[in-house]
PDB file of N, CA and C in Angstrom:
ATOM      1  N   UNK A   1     -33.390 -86.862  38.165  1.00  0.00           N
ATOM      2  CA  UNK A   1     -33.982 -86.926  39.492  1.00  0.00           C
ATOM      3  C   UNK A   1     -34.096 -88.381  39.935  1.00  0.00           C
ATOM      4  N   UNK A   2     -34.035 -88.716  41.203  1.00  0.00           N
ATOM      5  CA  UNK A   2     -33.843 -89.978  42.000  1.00  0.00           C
ATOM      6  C   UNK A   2     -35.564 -90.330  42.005  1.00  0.00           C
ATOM      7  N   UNK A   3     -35.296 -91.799  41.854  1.00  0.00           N
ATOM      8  CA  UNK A   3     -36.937 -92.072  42.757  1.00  0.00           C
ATOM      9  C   UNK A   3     -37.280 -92.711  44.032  1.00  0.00           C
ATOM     10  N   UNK A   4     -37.889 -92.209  44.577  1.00  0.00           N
ATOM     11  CA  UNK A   4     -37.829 -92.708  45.639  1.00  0.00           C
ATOM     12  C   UNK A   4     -39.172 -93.843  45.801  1.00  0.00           C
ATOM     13  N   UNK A   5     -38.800 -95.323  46.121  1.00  0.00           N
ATOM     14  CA  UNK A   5     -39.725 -95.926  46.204  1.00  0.00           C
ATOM     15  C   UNK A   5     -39.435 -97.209  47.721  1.00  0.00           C
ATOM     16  N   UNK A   6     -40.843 -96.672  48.097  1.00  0.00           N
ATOM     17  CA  UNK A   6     -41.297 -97.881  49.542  1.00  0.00           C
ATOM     18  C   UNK A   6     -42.022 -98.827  49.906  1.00  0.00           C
ATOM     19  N   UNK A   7     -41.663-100.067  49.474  1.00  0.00           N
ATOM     20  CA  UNK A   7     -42.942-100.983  49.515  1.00  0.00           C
ATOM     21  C   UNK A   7     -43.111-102.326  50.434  1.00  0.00           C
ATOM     22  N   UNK A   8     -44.712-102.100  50.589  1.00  0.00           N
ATOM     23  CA  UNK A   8     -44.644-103.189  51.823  1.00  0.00           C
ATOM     24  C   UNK A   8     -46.022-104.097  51.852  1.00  0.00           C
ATOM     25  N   UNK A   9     -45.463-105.438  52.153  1.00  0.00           N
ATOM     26  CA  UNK A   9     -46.381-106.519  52.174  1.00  0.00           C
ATOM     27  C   UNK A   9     -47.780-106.192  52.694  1.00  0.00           C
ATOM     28  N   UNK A  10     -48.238-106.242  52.588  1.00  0.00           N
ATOM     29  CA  UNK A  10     -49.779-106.520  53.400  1.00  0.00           C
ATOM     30  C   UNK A  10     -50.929-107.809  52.908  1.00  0.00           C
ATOM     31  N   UNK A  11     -51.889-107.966  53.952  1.00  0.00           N
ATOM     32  CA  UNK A  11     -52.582-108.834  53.654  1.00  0.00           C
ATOM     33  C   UNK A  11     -53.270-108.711  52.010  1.00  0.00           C
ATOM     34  N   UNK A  12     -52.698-110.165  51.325  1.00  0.00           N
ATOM     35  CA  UNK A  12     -53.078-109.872  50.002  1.00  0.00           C
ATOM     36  C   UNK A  12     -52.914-109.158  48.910  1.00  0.00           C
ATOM     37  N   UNK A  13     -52.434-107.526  49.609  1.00  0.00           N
ATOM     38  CA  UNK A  13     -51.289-107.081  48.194  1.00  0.00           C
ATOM     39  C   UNK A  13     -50.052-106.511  48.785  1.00  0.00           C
ATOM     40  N   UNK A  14     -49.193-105.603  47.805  1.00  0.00           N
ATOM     41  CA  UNK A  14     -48.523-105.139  48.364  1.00  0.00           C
ATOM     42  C   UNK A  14     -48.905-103.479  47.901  1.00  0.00           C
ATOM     43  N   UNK A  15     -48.399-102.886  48.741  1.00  0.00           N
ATOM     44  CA  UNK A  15     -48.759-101.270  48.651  1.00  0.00           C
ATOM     45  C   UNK A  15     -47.260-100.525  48.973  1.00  0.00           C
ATOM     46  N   UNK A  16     -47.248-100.232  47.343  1.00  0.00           N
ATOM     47  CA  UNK A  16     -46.171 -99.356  46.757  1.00  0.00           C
ATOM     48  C   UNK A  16     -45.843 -97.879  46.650  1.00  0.00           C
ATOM     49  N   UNK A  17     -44.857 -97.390  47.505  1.00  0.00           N
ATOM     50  CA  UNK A  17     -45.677 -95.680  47.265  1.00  0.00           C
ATOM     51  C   UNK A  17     -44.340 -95.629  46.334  1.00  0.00           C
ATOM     52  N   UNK A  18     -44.612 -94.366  45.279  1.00  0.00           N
ATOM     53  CA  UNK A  18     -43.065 -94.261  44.578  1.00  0.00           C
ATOM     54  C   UNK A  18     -43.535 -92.346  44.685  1.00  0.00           C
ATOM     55  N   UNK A  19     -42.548 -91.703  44.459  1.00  0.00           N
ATOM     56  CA  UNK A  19     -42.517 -90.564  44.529  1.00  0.00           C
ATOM     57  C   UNK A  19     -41.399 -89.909  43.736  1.00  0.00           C
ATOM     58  N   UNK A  20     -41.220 -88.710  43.102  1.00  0.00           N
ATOM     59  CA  UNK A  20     -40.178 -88.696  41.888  1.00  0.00           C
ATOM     60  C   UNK A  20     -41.194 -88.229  40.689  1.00  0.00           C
ATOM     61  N   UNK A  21     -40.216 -88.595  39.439  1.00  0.00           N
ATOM     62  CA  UNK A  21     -40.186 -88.635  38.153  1.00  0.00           C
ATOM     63  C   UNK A  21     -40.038 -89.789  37.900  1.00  0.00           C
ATOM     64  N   UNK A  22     -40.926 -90.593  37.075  1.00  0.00           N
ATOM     65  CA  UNK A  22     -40.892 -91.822  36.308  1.00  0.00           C
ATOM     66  C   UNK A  22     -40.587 -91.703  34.909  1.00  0.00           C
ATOM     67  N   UNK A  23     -39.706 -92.234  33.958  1.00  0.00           N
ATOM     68  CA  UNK A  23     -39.836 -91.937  33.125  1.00  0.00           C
ATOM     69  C   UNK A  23     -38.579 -92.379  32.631  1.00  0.00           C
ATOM     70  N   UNK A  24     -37.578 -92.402  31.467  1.00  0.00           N
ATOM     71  CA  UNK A  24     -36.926 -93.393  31.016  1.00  0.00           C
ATOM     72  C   UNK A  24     -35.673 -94.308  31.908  1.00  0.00           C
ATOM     73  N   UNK A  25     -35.159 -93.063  32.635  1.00  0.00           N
ATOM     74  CA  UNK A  25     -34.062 -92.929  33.218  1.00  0.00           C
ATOM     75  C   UNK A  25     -34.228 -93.432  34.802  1.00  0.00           C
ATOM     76  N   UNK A  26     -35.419 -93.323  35.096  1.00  0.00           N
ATOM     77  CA  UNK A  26     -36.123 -94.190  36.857  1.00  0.00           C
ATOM     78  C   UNK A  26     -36.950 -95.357  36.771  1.00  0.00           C
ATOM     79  N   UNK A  27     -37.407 -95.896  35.740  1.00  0.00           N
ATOM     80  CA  UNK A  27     -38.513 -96.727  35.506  1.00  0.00           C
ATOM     81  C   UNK A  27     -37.774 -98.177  35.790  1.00  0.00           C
ATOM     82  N   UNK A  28     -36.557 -98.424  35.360  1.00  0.00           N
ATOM     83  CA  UNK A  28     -35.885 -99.567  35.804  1.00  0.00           C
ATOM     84  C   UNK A  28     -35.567 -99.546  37.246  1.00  0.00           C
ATOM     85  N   UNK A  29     -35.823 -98.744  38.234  1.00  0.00           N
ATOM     86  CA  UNK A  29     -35.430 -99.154  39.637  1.00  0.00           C
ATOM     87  C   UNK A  29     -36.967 -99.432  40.520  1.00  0.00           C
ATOM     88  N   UNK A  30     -38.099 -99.079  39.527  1.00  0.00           N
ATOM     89  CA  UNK A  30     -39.104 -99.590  40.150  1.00  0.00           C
ATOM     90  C   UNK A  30     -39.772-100.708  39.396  1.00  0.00           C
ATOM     91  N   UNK A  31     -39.172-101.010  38.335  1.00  0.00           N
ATOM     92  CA  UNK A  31     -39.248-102.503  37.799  1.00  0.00           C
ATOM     93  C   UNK A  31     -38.506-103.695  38.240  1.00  0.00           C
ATOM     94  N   UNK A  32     -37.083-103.405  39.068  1.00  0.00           N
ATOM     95  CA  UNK A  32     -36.436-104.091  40.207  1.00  0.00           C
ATOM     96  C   UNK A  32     -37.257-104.536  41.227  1.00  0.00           C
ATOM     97  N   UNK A  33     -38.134-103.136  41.798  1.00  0.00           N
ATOM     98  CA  UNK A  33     -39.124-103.607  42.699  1.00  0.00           C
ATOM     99  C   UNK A  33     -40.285-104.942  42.634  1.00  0.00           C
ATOM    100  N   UNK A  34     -41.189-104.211  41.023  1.00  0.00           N
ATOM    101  CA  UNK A  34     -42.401-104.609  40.764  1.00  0.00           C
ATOM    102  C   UNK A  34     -42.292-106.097  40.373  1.00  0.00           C
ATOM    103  N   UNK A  35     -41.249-106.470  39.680  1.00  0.00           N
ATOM    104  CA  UNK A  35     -40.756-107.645  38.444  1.00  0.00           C
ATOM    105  C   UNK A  35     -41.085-109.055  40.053  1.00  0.00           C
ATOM    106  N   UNK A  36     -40.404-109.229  40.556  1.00  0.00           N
ATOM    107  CA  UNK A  36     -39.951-110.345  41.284  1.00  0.00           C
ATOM    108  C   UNK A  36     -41.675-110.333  42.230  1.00  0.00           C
ATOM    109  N   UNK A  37     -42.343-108.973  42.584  1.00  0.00           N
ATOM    110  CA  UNK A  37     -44.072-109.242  43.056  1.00  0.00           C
ATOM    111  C   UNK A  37     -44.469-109.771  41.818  1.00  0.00           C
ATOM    112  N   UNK A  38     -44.628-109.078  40.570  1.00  0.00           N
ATOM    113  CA  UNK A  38     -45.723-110.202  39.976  1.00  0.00           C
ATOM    114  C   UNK A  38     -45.524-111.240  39.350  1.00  0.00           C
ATOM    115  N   UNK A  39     -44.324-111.723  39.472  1.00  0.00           N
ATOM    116  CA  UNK A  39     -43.315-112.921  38.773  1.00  0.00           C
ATOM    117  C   UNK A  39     -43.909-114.085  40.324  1.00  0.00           C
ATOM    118  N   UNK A  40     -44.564-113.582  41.227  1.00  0.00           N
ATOM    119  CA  UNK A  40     -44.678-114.594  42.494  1.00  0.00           C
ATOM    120  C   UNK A  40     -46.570-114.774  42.078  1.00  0.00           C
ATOM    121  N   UNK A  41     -47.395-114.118  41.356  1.00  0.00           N
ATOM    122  CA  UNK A  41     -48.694-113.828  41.050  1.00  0.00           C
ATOM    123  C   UNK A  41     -49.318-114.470  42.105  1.00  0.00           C
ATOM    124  N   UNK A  42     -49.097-114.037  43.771  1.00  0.00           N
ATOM    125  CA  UNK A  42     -50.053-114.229  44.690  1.00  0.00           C
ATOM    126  C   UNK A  42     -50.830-112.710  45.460  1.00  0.00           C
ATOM    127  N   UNK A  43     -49.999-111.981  44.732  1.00  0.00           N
ATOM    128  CA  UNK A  43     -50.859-110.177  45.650  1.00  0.00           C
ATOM    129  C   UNK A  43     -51.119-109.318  44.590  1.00  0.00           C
ATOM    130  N   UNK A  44     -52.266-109.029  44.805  1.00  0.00           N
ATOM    131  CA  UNK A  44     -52.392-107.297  44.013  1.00  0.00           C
ATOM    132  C   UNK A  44     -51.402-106.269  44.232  1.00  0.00           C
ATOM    133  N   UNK A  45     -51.345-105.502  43.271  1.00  0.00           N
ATOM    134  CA  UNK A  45     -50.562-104.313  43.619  1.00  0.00           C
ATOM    135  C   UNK A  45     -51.044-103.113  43.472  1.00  0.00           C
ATOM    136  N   UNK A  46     -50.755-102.373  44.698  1.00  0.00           N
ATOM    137  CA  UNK A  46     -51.557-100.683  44.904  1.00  0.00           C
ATOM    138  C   UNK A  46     -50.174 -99.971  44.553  1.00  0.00           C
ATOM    139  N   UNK A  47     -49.906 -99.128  43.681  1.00  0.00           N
ATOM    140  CA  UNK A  47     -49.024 -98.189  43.015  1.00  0.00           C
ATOM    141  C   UNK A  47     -50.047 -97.165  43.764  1.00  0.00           C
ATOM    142  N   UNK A  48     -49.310 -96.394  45.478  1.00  0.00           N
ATOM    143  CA  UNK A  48     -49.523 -94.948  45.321  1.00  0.00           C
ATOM    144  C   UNK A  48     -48.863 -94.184  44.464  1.00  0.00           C
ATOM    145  N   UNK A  49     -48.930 -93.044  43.665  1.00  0.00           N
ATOM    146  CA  UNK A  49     -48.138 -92.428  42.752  1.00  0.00           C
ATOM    147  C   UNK A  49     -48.414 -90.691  43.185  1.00  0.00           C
ATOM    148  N   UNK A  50     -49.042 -90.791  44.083  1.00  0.00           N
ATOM    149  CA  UNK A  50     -49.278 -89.277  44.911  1.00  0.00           C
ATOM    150  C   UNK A  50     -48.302 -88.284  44.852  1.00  0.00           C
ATOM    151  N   UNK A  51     -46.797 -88.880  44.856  1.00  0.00           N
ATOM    152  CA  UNK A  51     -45.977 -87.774  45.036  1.00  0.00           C
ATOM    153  C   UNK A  51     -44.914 -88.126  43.470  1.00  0.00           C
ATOM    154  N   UNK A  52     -45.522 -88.756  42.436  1.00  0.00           N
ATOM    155  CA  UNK A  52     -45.007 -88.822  41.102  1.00  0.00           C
ATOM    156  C   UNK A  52     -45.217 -86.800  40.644  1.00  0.00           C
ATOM    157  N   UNK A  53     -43.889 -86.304  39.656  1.00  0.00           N
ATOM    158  CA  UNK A  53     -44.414 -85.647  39.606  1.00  0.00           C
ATOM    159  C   UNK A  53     -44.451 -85.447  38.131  1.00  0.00           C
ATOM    160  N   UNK A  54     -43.521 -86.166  37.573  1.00  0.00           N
ATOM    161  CA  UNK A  54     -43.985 -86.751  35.735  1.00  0.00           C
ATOM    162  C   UNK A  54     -43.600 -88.260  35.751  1.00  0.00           C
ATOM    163  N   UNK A  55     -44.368 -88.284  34.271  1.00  0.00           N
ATOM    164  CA  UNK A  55     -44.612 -89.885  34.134  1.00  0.00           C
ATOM    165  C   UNK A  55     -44.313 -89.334  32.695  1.00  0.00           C
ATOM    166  N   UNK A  56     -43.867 -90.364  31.657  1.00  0.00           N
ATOM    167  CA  UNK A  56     -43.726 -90.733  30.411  1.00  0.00           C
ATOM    168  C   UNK A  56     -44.121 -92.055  29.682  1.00  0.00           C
ATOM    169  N   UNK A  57     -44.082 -92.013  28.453  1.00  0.00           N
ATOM    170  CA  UNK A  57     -44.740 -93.563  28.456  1.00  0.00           C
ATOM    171  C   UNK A  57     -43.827 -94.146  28.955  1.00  0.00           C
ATOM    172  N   UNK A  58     -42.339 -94.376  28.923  1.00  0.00           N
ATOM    173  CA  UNK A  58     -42.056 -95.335  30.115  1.00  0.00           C
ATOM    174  C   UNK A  58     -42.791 -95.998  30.958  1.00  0.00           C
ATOM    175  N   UNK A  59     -42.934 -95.101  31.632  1.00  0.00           N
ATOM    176  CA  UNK A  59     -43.705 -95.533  33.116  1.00  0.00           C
ATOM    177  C   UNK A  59     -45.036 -96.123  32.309  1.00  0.00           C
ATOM    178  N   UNK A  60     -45.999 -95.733  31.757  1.00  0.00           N
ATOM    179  CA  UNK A  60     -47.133 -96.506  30.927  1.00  0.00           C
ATOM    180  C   UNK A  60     -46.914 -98.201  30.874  1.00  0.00           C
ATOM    181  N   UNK A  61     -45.977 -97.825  30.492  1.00  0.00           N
ATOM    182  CA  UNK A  61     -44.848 -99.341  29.790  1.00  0.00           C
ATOM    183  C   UNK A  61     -45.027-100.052  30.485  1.00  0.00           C
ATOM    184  N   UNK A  62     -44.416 -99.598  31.789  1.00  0.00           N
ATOM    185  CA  UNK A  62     -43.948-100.424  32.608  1.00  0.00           C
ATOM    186  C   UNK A  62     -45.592-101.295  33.554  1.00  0.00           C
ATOM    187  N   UNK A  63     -46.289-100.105  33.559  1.00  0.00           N
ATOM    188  CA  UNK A  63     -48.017-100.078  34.159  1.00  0.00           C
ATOM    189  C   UNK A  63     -48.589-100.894  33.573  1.00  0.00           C
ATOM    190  N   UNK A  64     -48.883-101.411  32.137  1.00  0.00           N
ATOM    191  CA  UNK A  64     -49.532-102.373  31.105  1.00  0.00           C
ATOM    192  C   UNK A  64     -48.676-103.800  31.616  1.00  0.00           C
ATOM    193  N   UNK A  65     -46.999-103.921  31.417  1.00  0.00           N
ATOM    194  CA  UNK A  65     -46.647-105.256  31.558  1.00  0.00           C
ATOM    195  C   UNK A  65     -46.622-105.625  33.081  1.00  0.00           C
ATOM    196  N   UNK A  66     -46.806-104.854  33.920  1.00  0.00           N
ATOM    197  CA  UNK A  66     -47.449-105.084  35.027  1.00  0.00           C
ATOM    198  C   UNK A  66     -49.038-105.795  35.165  1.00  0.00           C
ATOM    199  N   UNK A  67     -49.832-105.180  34.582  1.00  0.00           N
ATOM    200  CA  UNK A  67     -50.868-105.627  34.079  1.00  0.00           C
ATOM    201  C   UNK A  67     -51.454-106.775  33.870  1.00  0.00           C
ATOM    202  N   UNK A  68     -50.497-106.931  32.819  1.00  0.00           N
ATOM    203  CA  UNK A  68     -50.152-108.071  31.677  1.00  0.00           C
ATOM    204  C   UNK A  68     -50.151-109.807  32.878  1.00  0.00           C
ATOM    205  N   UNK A  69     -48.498-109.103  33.448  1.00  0.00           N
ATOM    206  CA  UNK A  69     -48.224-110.399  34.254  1.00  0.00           C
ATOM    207  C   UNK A  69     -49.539-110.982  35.450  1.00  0.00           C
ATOM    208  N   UNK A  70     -50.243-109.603  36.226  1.00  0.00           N
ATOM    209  CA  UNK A  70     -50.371-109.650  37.076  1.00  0.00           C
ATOM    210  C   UNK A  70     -51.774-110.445  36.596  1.00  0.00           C
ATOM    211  N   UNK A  71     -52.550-110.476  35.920  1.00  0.00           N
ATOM    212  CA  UNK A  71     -53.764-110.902  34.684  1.00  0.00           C
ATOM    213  C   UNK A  71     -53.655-112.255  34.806  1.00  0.00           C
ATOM    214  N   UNK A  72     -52.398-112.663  34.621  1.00  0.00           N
ATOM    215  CA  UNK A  72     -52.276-114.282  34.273  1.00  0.00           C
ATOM    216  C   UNK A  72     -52.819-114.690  35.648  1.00  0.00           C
ATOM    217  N   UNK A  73     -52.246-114.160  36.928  1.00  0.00           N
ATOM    218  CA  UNK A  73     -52.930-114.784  38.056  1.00  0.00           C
ATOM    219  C   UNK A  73     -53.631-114.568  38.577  1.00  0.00           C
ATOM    220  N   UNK A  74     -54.956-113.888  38.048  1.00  0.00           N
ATOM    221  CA  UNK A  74     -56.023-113.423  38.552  1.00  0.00           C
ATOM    222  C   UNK A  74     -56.149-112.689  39.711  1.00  0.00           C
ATOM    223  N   UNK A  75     -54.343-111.358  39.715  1.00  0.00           N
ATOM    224  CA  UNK A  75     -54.669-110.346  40.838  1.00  0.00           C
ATOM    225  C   UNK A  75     -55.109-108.951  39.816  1.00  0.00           C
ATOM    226  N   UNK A  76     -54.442-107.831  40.184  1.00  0.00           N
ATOM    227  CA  UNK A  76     -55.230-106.435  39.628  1.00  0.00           C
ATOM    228  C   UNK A  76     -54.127-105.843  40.155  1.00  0.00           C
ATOM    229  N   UNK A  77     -53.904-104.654  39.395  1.00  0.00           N
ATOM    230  CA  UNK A  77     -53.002-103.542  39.620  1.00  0.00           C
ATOM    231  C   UNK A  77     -54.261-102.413  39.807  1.00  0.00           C
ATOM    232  N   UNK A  78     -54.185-101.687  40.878  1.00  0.00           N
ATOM    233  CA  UNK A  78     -54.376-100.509  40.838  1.00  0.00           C
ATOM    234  C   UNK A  78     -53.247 -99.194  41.577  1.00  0.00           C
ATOM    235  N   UNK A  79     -53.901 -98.213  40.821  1.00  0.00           N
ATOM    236  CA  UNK A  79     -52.890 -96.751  40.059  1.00  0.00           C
ATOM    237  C   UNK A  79     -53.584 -95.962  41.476  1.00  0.00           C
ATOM    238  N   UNK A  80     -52.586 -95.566  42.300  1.00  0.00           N
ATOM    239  CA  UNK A  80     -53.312 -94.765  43.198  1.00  0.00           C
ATOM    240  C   UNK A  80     -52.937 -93.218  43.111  1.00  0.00           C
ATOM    241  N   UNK A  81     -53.875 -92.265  43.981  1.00  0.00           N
ATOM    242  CA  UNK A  81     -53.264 -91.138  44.159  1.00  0.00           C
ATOM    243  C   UNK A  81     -52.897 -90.363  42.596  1.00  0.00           C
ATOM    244  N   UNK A  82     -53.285 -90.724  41.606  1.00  0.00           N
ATOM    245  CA  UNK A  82     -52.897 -90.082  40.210  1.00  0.00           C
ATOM    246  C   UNK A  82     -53.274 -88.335  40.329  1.00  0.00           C
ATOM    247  N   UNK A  83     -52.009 -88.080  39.910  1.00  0.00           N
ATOM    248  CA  UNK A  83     -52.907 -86.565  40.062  1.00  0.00           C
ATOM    249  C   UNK A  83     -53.491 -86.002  38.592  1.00  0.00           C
ATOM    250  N   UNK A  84     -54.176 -84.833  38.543  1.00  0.00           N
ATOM    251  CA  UNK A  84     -55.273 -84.958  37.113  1.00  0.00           C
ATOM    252  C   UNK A  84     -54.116 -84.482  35.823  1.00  0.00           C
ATOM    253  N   UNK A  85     -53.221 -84.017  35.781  1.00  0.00           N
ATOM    254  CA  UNK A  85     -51.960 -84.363  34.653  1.00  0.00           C
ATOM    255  C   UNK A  85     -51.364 -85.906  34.212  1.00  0.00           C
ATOM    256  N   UNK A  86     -51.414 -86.317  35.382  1.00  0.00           N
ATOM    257  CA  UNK A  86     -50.528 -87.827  34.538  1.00  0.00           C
ATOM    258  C   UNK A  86     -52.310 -88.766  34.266  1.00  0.00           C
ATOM    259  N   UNK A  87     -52.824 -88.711  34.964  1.00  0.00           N
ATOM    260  CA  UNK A  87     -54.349 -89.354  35.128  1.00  0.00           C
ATOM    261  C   UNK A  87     -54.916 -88.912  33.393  1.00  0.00           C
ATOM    262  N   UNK A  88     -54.369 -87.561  32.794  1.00  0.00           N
ATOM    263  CA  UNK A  88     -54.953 -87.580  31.077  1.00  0.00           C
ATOM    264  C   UNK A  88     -54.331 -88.368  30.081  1.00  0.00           C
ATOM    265  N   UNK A  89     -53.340 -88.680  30.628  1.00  0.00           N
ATOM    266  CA  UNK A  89     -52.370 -90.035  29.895  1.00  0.00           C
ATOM    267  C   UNK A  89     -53.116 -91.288  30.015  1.00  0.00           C
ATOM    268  N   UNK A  90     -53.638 -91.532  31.369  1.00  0.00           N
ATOM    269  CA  UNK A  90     -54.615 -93.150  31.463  1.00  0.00           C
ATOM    270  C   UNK A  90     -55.921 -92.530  30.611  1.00  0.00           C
ATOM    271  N   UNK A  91     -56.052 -91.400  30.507  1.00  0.00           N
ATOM    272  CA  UNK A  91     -57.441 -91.360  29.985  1.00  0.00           C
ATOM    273  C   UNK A  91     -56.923 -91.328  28.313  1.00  0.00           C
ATOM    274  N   UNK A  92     -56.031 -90.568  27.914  1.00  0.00           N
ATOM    275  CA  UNK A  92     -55.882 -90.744  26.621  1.00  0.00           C
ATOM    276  C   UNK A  92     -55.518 -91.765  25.865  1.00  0.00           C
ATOM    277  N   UNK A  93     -54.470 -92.620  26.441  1.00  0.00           N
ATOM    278  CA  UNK A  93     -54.351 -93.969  26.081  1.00  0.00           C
ATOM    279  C   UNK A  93     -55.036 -95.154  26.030  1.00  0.00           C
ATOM    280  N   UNK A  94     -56.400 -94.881  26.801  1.00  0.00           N
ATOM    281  CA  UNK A  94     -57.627 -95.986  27.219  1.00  0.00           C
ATOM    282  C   UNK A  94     -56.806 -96.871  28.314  1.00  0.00           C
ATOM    283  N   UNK A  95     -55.798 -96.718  28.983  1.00  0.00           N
ATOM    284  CA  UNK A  95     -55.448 -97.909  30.105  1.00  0.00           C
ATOM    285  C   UNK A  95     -56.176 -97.381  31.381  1.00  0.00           C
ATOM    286  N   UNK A  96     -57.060 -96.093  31.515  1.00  0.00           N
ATOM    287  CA  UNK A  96     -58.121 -96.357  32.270  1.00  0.00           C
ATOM    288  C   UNK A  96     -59.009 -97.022  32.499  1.00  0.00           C
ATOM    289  N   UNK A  97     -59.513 -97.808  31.198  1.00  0.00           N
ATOM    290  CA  UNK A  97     -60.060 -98.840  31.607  1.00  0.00           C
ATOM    291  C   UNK A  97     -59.986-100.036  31.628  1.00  0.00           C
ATOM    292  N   UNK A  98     -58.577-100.198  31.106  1.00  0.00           N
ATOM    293  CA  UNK A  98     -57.913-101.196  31.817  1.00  0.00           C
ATOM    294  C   UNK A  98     -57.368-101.839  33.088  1.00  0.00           C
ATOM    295  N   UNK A  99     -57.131-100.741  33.645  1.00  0.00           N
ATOM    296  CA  UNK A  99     -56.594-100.901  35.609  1.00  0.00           C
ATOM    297  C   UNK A  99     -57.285-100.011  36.178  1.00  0.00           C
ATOM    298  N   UNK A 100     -57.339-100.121  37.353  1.00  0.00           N
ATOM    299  CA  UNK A 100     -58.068 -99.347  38.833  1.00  0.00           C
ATOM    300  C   UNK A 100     -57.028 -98.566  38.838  1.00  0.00           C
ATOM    301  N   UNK A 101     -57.678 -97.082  38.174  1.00  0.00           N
ATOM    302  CA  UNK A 101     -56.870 -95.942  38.451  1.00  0.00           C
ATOM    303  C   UNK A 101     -57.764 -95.403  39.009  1.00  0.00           C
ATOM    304  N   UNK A 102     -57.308 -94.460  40.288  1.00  0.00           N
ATOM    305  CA  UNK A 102     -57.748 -93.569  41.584  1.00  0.00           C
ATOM    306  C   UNK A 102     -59.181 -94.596  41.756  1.00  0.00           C
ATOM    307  N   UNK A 103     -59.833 -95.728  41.494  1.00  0.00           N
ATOM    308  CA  UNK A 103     -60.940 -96.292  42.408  1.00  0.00           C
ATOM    309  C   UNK A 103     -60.783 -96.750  43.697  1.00  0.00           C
ATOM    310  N   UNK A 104     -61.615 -96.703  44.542  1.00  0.00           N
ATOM    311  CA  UNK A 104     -61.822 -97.008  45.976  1.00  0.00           C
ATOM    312  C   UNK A 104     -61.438 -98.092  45.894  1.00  0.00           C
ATOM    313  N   UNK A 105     -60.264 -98.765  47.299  1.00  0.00           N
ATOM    314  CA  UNK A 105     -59.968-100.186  47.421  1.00  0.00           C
ATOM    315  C   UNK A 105     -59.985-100.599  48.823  1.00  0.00           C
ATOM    316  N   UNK A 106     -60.991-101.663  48.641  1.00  0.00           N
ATOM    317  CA  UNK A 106     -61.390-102.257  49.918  1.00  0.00           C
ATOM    318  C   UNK A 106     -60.241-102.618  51.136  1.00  0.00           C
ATOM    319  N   UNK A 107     -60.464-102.254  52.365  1.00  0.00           N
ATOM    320  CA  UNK A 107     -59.338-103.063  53.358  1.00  0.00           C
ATOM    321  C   UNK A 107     -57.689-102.153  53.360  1.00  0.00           C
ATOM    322  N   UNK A 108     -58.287-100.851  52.353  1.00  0.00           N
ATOM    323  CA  UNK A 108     -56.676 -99.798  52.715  1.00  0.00           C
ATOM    324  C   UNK A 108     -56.955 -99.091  53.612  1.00  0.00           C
TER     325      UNK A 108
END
C-alpha cells in the first residue's frame, strides 16, 4: 500500500498529515519528508496519523530518531490523531512518555 503524505510549514512547526500503512516498505518515503525538517532543528513537528491504518516498529523507529534529532534543538515531536490500536504500541513500548502522543497543542 502507498502512503500518502502532506506537509506544511506553519508558524513554528510543521504539520504533517500521513495516511496509509507505515511500516517497512513506506517508512522511507516519510523519512524523505521528516529527515531534511529536523536536520534544519528550527520547528516542532505535529505527525497527524489519523488516517494511518498500521504501524510497525518501523514506523516506531523512525518516531524515536525523530525524537532523538529533534531533542538536540530543543523542539518536540508530537503523535497526533493516534487511533487506540497503534496508540498500545506507544503505550507498550513506554515512547508515550517520551513524545506528545494525542496531547492538546497550543495555536492548531
Amino acid at each position: 500500500m502507498n502512503l500518502n503524505i502532506e506537509s506544511i510549514e506553519k508558524e513554528g512547526f510543521y504539520a504533517i498529515k500521513v495516511a496509509g500503512e507505515l511500516d517497512v516498505a513506506t517508512v522511507p518515503e516519510l523519512q524523505e519528508v521528516l529527515i531534511p525538517i529536523r536536520q534544519l532543528g528550527t520547528h516542532d513537528i505535529h505527525l497527524h496519523i489519523d488516517d494511518v491504518t498500521y504501524m510497525d516498529s518501523t514506523g516506531l523507529g523512525l518516531f524515536v530518531g525523530t525524537l532523538k534529532e529533534l531533542n538536540k534543538n530543543n523542539k518536540e515531536l508530537y503523535v497526533l490523531g493516534v487511533n487506540s490500536r497503534i496508540e498500545r504500541l506507544f503505550d507498550i513500548t513506554g515512547l508515550k512518555d517520551l513524545m506528545h502522543v494525542n496531547q492538546p497543542v497550543e495555536g492548531v
